[in-house]
Protein backbone atom coordinates (compact mmCIF):
# COMPACT_ATOMS: atom_id res chain seq x y z
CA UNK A 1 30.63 -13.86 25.14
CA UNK A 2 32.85 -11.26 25.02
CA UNK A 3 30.92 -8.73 22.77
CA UNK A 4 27.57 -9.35 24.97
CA UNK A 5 30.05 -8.49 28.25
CA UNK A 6 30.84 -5.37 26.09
CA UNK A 7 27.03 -4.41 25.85
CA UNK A 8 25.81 -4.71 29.54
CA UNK A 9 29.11 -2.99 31.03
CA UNK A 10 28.28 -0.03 28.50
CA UNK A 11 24.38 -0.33 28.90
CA UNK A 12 23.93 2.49 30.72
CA UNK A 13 25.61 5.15 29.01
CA UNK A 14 22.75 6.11 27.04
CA UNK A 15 20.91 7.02 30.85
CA UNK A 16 23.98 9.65 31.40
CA UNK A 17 23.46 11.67 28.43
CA UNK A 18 19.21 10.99 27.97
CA UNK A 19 18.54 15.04 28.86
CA UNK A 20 20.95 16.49 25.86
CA UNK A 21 21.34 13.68 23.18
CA UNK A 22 19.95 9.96 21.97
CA UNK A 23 22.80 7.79 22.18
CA UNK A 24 22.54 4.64 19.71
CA UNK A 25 25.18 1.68 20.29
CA UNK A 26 25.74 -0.76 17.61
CA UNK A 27 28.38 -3.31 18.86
CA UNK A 28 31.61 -1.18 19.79
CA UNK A 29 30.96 1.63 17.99
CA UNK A 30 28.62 4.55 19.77
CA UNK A 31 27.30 7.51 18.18
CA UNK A 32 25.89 10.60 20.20
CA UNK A 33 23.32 12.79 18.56
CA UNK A 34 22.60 16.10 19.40
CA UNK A 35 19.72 18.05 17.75
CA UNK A 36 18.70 21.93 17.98
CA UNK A 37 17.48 24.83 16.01
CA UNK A 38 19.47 27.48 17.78
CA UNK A 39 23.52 27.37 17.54
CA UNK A 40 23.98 28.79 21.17
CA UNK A 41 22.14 25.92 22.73
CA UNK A 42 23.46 23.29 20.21
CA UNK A 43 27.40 24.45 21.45
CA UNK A 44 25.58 24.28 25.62
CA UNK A 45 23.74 20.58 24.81
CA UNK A 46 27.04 19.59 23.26
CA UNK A 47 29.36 20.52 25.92
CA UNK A 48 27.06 18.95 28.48
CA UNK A 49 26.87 15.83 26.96
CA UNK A 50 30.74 15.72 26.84
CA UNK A 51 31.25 16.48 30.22
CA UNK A 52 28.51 13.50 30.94
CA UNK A 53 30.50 11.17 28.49
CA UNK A 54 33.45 11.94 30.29
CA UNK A 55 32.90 11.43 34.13
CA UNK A 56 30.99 8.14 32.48
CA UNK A 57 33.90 7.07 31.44
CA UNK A 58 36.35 7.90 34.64
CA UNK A 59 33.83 6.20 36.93
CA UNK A 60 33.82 3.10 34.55
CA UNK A 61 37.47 3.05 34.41
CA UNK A 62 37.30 3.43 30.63
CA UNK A 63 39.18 5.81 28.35
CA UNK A 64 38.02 7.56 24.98
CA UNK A 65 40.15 6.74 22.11
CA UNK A 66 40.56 10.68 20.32
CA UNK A 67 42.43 8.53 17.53
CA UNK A 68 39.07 6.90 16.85
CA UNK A 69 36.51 9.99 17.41
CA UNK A 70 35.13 12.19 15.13
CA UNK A 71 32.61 14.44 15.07
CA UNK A 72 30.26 15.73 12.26
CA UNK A 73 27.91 18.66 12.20
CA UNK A 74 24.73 18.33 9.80
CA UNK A 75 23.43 21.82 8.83
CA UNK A 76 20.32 23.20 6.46
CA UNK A 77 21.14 25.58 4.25
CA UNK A 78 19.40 28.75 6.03
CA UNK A 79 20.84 27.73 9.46
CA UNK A 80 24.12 27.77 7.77
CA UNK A 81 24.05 31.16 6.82
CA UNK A 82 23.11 32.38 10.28
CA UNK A 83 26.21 31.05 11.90
C-alpha cells in the first residue's frame, strides 16, 4: 500500500513543471527532461523547472535528497561545439 500512497501524494508533480519539461515517475525514482536547440533557453527552461520542483516540494512538505540527484546533459556533436 505504501508504494501506491507514494504515487498519488506525488501525482501531481508532473502538472508543476508541464510548460518546461516531461516529467516521467517510475516508482520512487523521478526523472525531469528538458529539451532545446538553443543553450540560452535550455539554462532559462532548466532553472524554471527547478524553481517549480522546489516550491513543489516546500508546499508538500517534502525535501530533495542532493545525495541522490544527478544531473546529465545529452549533447550532438555540432551543438557541442557551439557552447
Amino acid at each position: 500500500m505504501g508504494p501506491l500512497l507514494f504515487l498519488l501524494y506525488i501525482n501531481d508533480l508532473p502538472v508543476v513543471t508541464a510548460k518546461n519539461a516531461k516529467v516521467v515517475l517510475y516508482a520512487d525514482d523521478t526523472s525531469l527532461i528538458i529539451a532545446s536547440t538553443n543553450y540560452t533557453e535550455f539554462v532559462t527552461k532548466l532553472n524554471n523547472v527547478l524553481l517549480d520542483v522546489q516550491e513543489w516540494f516546500r508546499d508538500n512538505l517534502l525535501f530533495l535528497n542532493l545525495n541522490k540527484t544527478t544531473y546529465l546533459q545529452f549533447l550532438t556533436k555540432r551543438a557541442k561545439n557551439s557552447i
